[in-house]
Protein backbone atom coordinates (compact mmCIF):
# COMPACT_ATOMS: atom_id res chain seq x y z
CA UNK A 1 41.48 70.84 45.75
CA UNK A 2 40.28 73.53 43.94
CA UNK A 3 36.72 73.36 45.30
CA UNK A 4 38.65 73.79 48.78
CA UNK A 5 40.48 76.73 47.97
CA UNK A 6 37.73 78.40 46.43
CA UNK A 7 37.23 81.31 48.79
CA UNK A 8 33.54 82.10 47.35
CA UNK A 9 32.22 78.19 48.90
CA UNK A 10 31.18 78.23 52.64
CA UNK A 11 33.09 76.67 54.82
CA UNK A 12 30.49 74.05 56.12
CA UNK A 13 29.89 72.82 52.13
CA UNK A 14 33.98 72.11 52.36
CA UNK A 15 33.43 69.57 55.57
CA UNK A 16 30.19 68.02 54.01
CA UNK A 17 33.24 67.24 51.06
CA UNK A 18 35.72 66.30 53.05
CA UNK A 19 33.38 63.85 55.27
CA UNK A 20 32.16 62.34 52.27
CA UNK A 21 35.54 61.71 50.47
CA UNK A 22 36.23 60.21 54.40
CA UNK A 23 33.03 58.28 54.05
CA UNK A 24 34.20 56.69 51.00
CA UNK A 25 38.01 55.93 51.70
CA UNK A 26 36.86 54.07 54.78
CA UNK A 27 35.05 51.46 52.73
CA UNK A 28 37.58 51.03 50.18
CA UNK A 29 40.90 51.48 52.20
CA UNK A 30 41.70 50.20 55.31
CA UNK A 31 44.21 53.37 55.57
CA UNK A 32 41.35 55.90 56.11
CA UNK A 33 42.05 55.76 59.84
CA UNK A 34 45.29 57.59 59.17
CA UNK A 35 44.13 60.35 56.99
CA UNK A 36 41.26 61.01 59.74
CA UNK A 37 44.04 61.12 62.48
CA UNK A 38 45.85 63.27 59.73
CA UNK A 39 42.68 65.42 59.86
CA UNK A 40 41.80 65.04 63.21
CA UNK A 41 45.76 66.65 64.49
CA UNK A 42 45.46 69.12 61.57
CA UNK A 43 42.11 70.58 63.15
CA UNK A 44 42.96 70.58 66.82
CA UNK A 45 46.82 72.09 65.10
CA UNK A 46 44.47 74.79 64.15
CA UNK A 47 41.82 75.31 66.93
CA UNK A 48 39.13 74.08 64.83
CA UNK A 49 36.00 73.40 66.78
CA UNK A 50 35.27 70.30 64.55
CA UNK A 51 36.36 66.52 64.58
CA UNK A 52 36.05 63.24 62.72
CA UNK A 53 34.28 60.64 65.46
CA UNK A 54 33.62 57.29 63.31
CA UNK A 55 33.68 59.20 60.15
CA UNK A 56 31.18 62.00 60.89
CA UNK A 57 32.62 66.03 61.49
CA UNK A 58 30.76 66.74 64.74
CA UNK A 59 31.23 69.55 67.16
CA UNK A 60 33.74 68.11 69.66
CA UNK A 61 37.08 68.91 70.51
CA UNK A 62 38.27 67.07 73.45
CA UNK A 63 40.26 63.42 73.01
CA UNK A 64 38.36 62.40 76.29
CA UNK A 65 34.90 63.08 74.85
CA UNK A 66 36.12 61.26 71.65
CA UNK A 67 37.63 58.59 73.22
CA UNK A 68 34.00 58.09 75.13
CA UNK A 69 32.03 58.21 71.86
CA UNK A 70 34.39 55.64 69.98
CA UNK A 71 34.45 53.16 73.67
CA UNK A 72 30.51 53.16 73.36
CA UNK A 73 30.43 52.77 69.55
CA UNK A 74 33.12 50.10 69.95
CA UNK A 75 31.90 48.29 73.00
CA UNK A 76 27.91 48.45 72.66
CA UNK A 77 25.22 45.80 70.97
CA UNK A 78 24.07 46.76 67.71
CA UNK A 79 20.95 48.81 68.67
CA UNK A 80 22.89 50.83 70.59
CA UNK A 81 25.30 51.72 67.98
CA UNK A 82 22.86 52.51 65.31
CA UNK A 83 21.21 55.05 67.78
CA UNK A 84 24.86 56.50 68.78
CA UNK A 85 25.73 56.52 65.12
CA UNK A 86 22.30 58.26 64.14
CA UNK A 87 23.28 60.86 66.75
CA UNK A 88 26.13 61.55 65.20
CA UNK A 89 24.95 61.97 61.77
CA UNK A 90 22.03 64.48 63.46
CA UNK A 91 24.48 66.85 64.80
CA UNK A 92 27.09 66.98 61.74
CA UNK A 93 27.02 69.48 59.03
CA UNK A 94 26.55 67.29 56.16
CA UNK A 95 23.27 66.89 56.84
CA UNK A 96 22.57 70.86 55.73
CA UNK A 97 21.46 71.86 59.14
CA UNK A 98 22.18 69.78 62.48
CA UNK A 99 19.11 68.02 64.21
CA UNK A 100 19.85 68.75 67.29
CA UNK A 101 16.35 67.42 68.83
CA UNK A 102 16.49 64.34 66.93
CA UNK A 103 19.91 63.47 67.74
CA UNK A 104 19.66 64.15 71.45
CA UNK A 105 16.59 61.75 71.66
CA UNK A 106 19.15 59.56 69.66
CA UNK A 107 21.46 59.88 72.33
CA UNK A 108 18.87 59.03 74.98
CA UNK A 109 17.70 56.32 73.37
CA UNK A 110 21.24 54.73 73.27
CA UNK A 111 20.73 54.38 76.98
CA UNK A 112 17.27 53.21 76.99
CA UNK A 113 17.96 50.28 74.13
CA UNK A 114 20.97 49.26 76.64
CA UNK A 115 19.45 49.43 80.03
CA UNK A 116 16.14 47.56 78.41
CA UNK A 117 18.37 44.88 76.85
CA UNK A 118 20.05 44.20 80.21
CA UNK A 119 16.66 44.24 82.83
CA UNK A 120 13.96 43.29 79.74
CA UNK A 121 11.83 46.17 80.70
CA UNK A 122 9.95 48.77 78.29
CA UNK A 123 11.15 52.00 79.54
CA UNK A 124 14.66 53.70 80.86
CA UNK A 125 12.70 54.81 83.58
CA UNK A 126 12.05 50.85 84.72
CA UNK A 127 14.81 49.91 83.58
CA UNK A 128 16.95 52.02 85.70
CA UNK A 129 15.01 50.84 88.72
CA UNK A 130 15.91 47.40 87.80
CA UNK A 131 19.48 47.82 87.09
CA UNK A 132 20.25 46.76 90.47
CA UNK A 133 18.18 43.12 90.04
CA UNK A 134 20.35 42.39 87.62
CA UNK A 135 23.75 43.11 89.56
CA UNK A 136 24.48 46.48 88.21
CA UNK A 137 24.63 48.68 91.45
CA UNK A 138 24.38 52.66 90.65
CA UNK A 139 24.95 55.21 93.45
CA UNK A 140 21.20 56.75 94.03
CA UNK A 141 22.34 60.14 93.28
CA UNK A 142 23.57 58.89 89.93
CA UNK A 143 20.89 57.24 89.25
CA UNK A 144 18.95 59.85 90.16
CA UNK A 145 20.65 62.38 87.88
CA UNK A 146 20.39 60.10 84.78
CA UNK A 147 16.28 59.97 85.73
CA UNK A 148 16.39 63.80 85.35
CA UNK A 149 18.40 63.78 81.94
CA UNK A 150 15.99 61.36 81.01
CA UNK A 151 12.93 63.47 82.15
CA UNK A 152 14.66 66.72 80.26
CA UNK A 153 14.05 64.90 77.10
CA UNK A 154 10.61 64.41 77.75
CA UNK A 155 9.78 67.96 78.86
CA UNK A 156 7.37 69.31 76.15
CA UNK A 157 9.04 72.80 76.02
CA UNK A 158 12.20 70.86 74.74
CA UNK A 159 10.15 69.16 71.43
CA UNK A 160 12.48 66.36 72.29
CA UNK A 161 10.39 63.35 72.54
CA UNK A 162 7.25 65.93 72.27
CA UNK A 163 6.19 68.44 69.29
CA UNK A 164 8.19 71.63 69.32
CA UNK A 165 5.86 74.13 70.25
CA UNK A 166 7.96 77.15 70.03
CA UNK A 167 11.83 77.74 68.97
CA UNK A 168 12.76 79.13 72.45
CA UNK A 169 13.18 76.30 74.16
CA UNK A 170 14.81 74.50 71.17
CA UNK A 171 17.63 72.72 71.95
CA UNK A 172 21.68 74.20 70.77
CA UNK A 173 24.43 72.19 69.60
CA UNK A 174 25.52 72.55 73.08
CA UNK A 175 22.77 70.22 74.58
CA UNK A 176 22.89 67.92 71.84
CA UNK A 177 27.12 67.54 72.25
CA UNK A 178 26.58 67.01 75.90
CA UNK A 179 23.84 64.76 75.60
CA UNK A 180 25.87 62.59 73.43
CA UNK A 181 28.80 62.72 75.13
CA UNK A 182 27.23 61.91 78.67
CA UNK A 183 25.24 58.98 77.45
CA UNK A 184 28.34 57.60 75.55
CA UNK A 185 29.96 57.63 79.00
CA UNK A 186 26.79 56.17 80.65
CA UNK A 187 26.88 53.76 78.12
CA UNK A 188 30.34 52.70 79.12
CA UNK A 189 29.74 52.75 82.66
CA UNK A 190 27.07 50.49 82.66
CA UNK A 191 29.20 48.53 79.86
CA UNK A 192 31.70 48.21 82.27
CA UNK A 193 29.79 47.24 85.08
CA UNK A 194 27.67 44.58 83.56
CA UNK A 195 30.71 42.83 82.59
């Protein structure tokens, strides 16, 4: 408590405390869900940009964007999971500073493990292509679009899935928040369709 109130600590070394001690409770209490709802009300109660998603403090704010995360980290096969959850832990603070390349090609390669488990191909961009073999029917624009998120993460100015050659074209927590959230929906999408 003390270390909370203690006006002279930054405010990002309190939520790399306060994740932790949520880190912890969850593996010792089943009632940790409740003190991260606790949390969760108390810092949209206060605007704060921040929540809990699966025990990480990440940039996101709205229940629907949530609500996709924890679908795709609920509903998925383990591969994708660990890249969702790796994701996360990229973009929150407890890491010192946010990877926000790393955990967009996290993000993307949530997608990629899925699509490849489903059509058995070795990249999203076959594997797209062959979604529809397989049953899963995407509208062409869609599909389209995803190809071009896809591609994004492969353009070298990005240092995505290519050496960073400069920090102007680095990527913001903004890209790296709507990368995850848009391939957690994707994820659920196709989730829902190959069912």
């Amino acid at each position: 408590k003390e270390y909370l109130l203690n006006g002279d600590i930054v405010w990002h070394k309190k939520l790399d405390l306060i994740e932790m001690l949520c880190t912890y409770t969850s593996i010792i209490s089943p009632k940790a869900e409740l003190f991260i709802d606790f949390l969760n009300n108390e810092f949209e109660r206060h605007n704060f940009a921040y929540r809990f998603v699966k025990n990480r403090i990440v940039e996101i704010t709205s229940k629907d964007e949530i609500k996709a995360i924890d679908e795709a980290l609920t509903t998925s096969v383990d591969g994708v999971k660990t890249h969702l959850q790796t994701a996360l832990k990229l973009m929150s603070a407890s890491q010192g500073k946010p990877d926000y390349r790393n955990s967009i090609k996290e993000s993307i390669s949530a997608v990629e493990c899925l699509c490849r488990e489903i059509t058995g191909t070795s990249t999203l961009d076959d594997a797209l292509k062959c979604l529809i073999k397989k049953g899963i029917v995407i509208n062409p624009q869609m599909k389209q679009g995803f190809e071009k998120l896809y591609y994004y993460t492969s353009d070298k100015r990005t240092g995505i899935r290519h050496a960073l050659m400069d920090d102007e074209n680095a990527p913001t927590s903004a890209e790296a928040t709507y990368m995850l959230i848009t391939c957690s929906a994707f994820i659920n999408y196709i989730n829902t369709k190959n069912s």
